[in-house]
N, C-alpha and C. Protein backbone atom coordinates (compact mmCIF):
# COMPACT_ATOMS: atom_id res chain seq x y z
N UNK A 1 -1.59 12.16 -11.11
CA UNK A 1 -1.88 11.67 -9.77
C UNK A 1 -1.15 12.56 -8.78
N UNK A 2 -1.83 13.09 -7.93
CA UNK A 2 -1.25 13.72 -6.90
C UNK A 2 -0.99 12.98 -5.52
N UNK A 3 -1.87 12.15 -5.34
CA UNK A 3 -1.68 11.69 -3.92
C UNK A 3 -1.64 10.02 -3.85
N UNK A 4 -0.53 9.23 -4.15
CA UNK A 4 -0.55 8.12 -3.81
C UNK A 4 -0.01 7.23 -2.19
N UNK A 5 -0.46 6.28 -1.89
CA UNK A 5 0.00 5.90 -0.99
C UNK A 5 0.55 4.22 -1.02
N UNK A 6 1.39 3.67 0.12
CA UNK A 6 1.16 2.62 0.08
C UNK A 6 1.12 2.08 1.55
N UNK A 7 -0.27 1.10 1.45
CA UNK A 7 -0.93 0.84 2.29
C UNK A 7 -0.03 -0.47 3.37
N UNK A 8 0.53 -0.44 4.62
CA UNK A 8 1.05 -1.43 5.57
C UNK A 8 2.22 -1.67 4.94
N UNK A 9 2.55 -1.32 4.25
CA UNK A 9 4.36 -1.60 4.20
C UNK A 9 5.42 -0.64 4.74
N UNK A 10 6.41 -0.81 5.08
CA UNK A 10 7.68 -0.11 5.40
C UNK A 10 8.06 0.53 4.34
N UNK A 11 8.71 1.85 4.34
CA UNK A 11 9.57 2.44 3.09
C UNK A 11 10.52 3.39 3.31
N UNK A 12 11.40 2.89 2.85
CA UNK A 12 12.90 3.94 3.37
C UNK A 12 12.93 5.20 2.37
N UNK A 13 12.29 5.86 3.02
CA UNK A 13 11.72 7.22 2.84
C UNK A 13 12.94 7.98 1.99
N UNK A 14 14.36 7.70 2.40
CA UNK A 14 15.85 8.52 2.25
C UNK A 14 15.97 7.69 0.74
N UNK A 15 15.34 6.98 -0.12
CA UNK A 15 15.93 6.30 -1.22
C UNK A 15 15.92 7.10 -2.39
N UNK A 16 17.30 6.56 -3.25
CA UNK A 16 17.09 7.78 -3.73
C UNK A 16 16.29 7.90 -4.88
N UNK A 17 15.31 7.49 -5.02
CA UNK A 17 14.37 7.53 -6.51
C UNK A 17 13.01 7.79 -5.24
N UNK A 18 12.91 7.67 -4.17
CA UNK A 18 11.64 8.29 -3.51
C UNK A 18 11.73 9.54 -2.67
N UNK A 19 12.67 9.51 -2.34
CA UNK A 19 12.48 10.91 -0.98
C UNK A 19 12.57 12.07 -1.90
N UNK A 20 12.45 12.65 -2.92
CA UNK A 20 12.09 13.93 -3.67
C UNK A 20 10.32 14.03 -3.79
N UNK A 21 9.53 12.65 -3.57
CA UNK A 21 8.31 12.68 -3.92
C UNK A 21 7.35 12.34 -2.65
N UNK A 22 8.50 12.16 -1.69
CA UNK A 22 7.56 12.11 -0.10
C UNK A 22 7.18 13.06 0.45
N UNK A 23 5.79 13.01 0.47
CA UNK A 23 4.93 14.25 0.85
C UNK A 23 5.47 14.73 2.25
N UNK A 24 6.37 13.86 3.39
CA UNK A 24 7.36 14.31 4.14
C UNK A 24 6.48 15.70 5.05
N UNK A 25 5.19 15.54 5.72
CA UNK A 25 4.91 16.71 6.65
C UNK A 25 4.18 15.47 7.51
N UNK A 26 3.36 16.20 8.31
CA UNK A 26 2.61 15.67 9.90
C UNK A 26 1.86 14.47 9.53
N UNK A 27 1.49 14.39 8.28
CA UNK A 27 0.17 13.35 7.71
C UNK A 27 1.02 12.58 6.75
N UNK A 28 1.75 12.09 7.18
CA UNK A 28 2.88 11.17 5.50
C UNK A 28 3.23 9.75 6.20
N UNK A 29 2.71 9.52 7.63
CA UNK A 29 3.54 8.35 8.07
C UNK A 29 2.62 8.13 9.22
N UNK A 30 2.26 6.48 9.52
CA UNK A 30 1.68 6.05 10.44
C UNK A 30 2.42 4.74 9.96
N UNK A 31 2.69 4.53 12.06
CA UNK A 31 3.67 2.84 12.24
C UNK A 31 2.78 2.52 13.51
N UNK A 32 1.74 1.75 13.29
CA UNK A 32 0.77 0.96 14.65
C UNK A 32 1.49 -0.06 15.07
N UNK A 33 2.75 -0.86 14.34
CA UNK A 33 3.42 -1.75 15.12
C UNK A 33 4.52 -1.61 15.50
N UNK A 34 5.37 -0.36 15.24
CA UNK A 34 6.36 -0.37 16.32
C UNK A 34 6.51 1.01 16.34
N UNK A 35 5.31 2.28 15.99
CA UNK A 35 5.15 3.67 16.74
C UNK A 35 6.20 4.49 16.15
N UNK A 36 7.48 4.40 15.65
CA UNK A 36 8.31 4.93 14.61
C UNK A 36 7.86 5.91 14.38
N UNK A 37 8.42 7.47 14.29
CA UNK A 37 7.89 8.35 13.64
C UNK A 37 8.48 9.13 12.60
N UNK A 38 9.26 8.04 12.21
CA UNK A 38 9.80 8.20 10.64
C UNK A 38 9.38 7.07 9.64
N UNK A 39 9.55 7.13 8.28
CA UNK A 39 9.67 5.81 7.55
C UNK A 39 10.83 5.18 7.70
N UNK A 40 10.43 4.05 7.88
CA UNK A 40 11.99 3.10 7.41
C UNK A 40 11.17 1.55 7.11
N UNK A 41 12.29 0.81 6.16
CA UNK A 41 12.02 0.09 5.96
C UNK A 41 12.83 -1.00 6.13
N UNK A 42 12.39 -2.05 7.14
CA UNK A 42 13.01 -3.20 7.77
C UNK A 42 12.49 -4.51 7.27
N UNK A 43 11.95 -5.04 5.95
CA UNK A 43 12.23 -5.93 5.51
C UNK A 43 12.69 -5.84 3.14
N UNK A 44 12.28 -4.74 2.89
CA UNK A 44 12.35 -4.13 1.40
C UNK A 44 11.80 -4.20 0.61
N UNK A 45 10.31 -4.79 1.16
CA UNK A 45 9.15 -5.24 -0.22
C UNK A 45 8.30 -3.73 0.34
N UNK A 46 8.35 -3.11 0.54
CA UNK A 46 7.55 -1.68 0.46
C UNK A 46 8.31 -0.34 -0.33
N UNK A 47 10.29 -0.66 -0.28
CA UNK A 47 10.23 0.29 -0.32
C UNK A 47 10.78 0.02 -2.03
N UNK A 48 10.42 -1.52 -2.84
CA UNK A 48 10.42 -1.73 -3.70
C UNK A 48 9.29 -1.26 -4.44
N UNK A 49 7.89 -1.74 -3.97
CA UNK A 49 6.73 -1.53 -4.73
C UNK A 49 6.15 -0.34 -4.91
N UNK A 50 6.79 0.62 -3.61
CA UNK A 50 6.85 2.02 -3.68
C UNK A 50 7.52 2.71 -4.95
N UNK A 51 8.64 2.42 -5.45
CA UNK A 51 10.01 2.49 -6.33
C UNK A 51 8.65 1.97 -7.56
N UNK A 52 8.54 1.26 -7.54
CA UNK A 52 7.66 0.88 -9.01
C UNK A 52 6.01 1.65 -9.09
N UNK A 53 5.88 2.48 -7.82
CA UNK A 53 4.66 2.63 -8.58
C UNK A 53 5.18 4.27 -8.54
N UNK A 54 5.90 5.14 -7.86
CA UNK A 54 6.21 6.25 -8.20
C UNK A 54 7.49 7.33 -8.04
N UNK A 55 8.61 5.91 -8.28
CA UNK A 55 9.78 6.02 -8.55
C UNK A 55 10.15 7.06 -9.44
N UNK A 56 11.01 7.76 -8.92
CA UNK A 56 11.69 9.00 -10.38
C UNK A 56 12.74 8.10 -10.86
N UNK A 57 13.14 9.12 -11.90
CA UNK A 57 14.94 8.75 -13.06
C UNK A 57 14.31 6.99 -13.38
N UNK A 58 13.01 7.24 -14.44
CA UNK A 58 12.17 6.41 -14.53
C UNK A 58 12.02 4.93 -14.50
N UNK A 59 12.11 5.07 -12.96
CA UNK A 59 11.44 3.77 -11.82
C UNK A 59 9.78 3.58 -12.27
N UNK A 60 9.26 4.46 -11.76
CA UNK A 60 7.90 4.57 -11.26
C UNK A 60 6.76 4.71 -12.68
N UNK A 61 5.69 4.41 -12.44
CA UNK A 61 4.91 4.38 -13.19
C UNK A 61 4.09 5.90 -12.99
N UNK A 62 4.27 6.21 -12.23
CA UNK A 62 3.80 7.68 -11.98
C UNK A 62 4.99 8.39 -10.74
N UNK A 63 5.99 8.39 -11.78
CA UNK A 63 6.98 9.58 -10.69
C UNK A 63 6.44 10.88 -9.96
N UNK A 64 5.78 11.40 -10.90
CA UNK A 64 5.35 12.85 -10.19
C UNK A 64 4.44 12.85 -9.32
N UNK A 65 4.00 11.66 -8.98
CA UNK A 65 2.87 11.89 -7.52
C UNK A 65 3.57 11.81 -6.12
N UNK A 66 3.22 12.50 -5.53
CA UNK A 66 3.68 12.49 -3.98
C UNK A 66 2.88 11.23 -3.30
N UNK A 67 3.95 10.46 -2.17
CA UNK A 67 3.37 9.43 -1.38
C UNK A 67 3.79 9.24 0.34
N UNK A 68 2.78 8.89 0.60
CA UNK A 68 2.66 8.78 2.02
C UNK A 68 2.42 7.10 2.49
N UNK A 69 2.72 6.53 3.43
CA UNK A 69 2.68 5.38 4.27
C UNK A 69 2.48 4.87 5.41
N UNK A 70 1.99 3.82 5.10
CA UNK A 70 1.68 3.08 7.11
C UNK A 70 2.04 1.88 7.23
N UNK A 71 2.59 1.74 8.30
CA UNK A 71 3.57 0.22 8.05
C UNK A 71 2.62 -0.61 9.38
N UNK A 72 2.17 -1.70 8.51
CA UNK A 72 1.18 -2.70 9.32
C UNK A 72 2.01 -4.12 9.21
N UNK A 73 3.00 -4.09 8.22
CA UNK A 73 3.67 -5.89 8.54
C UNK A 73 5.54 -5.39 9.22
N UNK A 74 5.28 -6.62 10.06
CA UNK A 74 6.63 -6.73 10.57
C UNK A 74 7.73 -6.85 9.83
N UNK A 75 8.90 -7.27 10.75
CA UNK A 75 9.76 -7.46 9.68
C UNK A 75 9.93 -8.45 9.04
N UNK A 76 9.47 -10.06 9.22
CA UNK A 76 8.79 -10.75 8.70
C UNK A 76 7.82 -10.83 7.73
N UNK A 77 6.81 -9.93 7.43
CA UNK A 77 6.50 -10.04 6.65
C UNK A 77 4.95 -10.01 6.97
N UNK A 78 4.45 -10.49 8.34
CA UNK A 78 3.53 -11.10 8.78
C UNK A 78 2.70 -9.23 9.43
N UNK A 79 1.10 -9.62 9.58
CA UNK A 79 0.15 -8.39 9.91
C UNK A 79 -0.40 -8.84 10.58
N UNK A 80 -0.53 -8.05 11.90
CA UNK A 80 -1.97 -8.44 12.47
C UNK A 80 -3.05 -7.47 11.85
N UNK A 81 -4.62 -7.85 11.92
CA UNK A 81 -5.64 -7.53 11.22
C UNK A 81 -5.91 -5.84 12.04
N UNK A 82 -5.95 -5.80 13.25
CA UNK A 82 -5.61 -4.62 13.86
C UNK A 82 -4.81 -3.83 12.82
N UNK A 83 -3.41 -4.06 13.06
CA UNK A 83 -2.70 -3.18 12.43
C UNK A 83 -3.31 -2.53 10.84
N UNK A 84 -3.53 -3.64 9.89
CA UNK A 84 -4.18 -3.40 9.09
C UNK A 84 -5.21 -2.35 8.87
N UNK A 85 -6.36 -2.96 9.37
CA UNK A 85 -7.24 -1.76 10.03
C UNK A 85 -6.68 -0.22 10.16
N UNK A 86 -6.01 0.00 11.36
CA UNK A 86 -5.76 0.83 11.60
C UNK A 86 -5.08 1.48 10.11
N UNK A 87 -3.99 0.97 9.55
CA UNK A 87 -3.72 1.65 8.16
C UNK A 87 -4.77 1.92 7.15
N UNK A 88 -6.07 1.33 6.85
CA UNK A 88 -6.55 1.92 6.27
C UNK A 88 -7.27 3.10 6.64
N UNK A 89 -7.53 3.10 8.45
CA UNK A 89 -8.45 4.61 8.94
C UNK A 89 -7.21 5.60 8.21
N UNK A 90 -5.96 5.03 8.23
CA UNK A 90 -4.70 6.40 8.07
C UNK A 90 -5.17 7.03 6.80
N UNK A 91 -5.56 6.15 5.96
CA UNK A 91 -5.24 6.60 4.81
C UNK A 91 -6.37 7.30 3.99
N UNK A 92 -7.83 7.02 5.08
CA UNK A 92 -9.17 7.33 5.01
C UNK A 92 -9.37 8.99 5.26
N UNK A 93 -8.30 9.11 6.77
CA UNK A 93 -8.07 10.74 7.30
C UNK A 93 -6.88 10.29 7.90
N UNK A 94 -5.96 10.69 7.34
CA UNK A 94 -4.09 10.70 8.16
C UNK A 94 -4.25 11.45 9.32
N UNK A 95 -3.55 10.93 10.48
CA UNK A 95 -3.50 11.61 11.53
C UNK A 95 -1.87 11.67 11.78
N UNK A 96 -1.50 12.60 12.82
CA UNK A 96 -0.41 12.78 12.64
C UNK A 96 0.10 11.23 13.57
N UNK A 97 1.46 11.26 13.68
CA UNK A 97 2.35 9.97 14.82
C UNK A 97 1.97 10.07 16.23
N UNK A 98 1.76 11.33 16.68
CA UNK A 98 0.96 11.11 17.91
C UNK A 98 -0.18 11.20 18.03
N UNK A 99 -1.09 10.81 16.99
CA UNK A 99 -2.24 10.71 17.34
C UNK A 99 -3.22 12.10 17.70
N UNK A 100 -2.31 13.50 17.59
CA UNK A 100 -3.23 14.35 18.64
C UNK A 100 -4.34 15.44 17.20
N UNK A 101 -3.84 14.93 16.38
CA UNK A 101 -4.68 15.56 14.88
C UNK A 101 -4.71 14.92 13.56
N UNK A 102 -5.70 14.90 12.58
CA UNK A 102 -6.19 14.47 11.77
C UNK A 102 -6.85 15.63 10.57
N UNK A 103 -6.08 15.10 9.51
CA UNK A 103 -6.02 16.11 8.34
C UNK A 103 -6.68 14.91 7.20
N UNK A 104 -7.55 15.07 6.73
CA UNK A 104 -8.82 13.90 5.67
C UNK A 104 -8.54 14.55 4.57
N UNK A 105 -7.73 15.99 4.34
CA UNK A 105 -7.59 16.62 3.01
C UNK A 105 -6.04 15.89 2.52
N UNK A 106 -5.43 15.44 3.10
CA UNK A 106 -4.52 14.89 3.05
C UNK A 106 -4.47 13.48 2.57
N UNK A 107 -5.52 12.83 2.83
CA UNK A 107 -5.69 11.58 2.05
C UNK A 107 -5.48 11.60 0.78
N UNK A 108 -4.74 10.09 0.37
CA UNK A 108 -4.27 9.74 -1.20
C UNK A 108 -5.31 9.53 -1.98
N UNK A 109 -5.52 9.59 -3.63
CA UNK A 109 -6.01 9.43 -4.56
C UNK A 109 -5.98 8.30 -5.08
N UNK A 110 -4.70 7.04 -4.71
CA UNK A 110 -4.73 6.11 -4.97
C UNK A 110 -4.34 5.70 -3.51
N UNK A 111 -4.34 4.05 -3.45
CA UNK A 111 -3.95 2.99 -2.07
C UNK A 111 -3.31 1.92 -3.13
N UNK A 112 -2.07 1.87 -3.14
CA UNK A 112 -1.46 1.04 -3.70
C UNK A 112 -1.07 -0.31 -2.56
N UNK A 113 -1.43 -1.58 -2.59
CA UNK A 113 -1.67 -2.19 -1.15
C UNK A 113 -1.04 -3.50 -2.15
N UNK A 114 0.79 -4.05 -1.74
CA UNK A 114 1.09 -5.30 -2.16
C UNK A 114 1.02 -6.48 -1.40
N UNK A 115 -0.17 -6.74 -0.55
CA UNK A 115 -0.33 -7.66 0.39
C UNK A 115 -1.82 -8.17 -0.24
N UNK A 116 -2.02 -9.39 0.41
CA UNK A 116 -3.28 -10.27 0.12
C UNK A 116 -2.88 -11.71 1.31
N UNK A 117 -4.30 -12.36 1.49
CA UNK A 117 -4.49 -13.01 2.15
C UNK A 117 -5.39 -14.14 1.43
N UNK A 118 -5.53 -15.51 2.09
CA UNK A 118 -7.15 -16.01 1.07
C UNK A 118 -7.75 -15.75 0.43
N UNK A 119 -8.42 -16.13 -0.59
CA UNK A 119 -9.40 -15.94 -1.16
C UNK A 119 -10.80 -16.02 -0.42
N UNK A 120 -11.83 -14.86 -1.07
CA UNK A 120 -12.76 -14.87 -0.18
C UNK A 120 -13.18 -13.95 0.59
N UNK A 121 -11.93 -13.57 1.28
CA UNK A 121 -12.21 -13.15 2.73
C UNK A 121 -13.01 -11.61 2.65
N UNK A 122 -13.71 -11.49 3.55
CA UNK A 122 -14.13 -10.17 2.69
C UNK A 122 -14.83 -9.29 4.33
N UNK A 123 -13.68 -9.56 5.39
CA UNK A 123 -13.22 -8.78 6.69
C UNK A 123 -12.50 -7.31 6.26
N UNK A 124 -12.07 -6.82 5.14
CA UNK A 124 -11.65 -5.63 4.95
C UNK A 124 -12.96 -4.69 4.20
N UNK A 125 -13.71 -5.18 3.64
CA UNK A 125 -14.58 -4.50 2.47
C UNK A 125 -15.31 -3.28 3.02
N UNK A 126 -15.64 -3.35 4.40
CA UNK A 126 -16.34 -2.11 5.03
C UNK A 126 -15.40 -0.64 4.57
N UNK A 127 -13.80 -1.06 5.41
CA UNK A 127 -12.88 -0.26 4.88
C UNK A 127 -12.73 0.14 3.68
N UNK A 128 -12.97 -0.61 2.46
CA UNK A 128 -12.84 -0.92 1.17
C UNK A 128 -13.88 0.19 0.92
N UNK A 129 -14.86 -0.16 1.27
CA UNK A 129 -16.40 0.81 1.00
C UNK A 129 -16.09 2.18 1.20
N UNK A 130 -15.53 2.23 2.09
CA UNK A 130 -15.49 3.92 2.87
C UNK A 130 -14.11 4.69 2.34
N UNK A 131 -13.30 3.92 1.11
CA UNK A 131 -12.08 4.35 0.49
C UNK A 131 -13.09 4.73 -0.56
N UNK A 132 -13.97 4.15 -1.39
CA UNK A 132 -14.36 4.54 -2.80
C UNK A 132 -15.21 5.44 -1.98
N UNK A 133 -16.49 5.31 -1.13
CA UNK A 133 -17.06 6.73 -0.58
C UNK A 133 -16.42 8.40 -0.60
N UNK A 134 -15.10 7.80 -0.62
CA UNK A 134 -14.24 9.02 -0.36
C UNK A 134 -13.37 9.17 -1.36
N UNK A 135 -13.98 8.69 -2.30
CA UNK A 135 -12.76 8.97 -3.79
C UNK A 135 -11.64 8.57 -4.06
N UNK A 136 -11.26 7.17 -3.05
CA UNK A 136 -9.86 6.90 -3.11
C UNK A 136 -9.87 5.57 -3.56
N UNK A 137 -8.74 5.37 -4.50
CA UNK A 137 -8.87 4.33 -5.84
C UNK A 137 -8.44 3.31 -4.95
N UNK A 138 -8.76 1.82 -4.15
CA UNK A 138 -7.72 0.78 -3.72
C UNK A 138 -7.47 -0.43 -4.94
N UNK A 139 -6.50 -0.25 -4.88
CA UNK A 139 -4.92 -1.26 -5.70
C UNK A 139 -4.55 -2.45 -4.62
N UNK A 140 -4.89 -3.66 -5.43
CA UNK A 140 -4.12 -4.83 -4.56
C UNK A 140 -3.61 -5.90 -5.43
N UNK A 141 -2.88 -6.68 -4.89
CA UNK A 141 -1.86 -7.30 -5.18
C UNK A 141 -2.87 -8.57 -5.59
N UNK A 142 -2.85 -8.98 -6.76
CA UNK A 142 -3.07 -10.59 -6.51
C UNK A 142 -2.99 -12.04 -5.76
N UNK A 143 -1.68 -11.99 -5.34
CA UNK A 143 -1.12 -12.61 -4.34
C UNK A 143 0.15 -13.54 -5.48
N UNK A 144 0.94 -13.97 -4.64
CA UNK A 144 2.15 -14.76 -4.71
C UNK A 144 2.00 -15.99 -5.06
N UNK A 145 1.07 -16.62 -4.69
CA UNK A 145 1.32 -18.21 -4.49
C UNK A 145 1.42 -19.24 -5.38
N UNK A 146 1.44 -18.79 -6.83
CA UNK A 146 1.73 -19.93 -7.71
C UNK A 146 0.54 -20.38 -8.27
N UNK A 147 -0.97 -19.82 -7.92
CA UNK A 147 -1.72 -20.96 -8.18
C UNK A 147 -2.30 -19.90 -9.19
N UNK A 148 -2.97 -20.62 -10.48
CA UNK A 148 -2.87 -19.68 -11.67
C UNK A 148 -4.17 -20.11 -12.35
N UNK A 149 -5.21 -19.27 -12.80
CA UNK A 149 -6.62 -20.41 -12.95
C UNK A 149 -7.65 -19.38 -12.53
N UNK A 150 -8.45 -19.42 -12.61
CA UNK A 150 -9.89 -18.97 -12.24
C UNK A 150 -9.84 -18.96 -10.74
N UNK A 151 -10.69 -18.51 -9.99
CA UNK A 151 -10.82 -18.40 -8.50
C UNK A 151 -9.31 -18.42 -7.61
N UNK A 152 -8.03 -17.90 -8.33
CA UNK A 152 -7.10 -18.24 -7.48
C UNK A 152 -6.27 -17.24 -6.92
N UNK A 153 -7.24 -15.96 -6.87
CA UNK A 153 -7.01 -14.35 -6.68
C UNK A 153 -7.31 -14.21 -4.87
N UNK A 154 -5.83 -13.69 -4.48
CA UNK A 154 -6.19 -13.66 -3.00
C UNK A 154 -6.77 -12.74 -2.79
N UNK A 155 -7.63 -12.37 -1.20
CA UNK A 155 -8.15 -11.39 -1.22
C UNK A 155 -7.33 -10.09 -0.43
N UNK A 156 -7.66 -8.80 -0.05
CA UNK A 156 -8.97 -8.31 -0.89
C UNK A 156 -9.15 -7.89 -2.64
N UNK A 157 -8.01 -8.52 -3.30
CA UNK A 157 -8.03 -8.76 -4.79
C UNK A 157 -8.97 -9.05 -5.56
N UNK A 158 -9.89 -9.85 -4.79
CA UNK A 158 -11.05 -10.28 -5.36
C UNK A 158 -11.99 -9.62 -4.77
N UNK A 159 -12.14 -8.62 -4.89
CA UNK A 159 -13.29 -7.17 -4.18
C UNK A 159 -13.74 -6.81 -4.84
N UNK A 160 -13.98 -5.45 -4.46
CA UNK A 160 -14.53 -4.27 -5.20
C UNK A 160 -13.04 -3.30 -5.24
N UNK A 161 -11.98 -3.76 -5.83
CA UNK A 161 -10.57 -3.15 -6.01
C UNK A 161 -9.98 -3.48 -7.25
N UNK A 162 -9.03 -2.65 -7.75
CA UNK A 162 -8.31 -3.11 -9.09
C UNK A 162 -7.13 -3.99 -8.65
N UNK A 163 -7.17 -4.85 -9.27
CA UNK A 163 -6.63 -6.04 -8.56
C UNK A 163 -5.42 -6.36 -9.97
N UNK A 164 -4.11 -6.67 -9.31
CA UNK A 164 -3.00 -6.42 -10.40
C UNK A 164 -1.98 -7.49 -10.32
N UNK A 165 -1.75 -8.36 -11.02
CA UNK A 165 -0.66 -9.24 -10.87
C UNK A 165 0.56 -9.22 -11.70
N UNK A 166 1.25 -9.83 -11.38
CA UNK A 166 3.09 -10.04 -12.21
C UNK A 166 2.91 -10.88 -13.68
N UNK A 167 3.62 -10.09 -14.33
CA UNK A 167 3.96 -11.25 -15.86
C UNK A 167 5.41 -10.55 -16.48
N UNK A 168 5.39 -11.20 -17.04
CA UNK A 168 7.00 -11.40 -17.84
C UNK A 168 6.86 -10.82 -18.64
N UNK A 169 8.39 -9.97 -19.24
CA UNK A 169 8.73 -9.29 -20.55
C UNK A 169 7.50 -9.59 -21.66
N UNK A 170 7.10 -11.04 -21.78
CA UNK A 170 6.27 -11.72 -23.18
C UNK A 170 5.15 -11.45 -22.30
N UNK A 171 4.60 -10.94 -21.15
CA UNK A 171 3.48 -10.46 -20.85
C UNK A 171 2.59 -11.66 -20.75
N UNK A 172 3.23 -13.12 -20.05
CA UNK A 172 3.01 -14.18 -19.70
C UNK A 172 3.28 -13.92 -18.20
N UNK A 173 1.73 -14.77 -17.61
CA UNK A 173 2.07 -14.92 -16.51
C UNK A 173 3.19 -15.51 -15.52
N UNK A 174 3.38 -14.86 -14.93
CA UNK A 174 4.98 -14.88 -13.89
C UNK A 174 4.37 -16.54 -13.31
N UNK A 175 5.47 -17.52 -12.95
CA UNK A 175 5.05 -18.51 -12.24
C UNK A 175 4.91 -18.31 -10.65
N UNK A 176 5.30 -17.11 -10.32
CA UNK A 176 4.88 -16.52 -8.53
C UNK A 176 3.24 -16.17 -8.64
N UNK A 177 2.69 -16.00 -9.82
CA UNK A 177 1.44 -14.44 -9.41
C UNK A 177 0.75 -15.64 -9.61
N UNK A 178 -0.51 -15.30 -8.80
CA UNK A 178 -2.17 -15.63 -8.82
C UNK A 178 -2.64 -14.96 -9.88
């Protein structure tokens, strides 16, 4: 894998199992909610899931890919659908922090995305469409909420995406994951 990303989270770019693999030029970072034109990460669930999917001094499930980011949730935790949006045009054709250029060769090979919402919802899929149009794999999170069963996959998990949840050492479902 050469080009992974992760989609609306924060990531403290300086950590030390990621910043050897941050693609770190003009197209590596988009922040629509607070304009930042560095990474950082102000709540730690990005620059965790980052660490697990291509963590070195073996963190990562694919250390050797380079990754880039767009931070769409606050520090709370919480997105507006805007913001969202806007992270996936980033990741469709990265543009630089000010906005004044756009490099599409630069786009990731994967969208590693640990957020979900309802089930159902299917307000992202256009975006969704125009990631596989363009050869780019999207990864989402199952969701958190405990509820474990048939139909209980948040979306856009339940898409047209590889959709991935938590389990335990015995490879039993975690009592957090959908």
């Amino acid at each position: 894998v050469t080009g992974v990303q992760t989609c609306a989270l924060p990531i403290m770019y300086t950590h030390e199992i990621l910043r050897n693999n941050y693609a770190n030029d003009s197209f590596s970072w988009f922040d629509p909610v607070n304009r930042r034109n560095v990474p950082y990460d102000d709540n730690g669930h990005g620059t965790h899931c980052t660490g697990t999917a291509v963590g070195a001094n073996g963190y990562g499930v694919a250390p050797g890919a380079k990754w880039i980011s767009c931070k769409a949730f606050n520090y709370e935790g919480s997105a507006l659908q805007r913001d969202l949006l806007d992270c996936f045009q980033f990741m469709l054709c990265p543009t630089s922090p000010s906005g004044s250029s756009k490099n599409c060769g630069k786009a990731p090979h994967v969208v590693n995305n640990s957020w979900s919402r309802g089930g159902g919802y299917t307000g992202f899929n256009s975006a969704i469409n125009q990631w596989h149009n363009s050869d780019i794999v999207p990864v989402f999170a199952n969701g958190n909420d405990g509820r474990q069963g048939c139909e209980t996959v948040g979306s856009p998990a339940d898409q047209n995406v590889i959709a991935v949840g938590a389990t335990m050492r015995n490879d039993a479902l975690t009592d957090f994951s959908s």
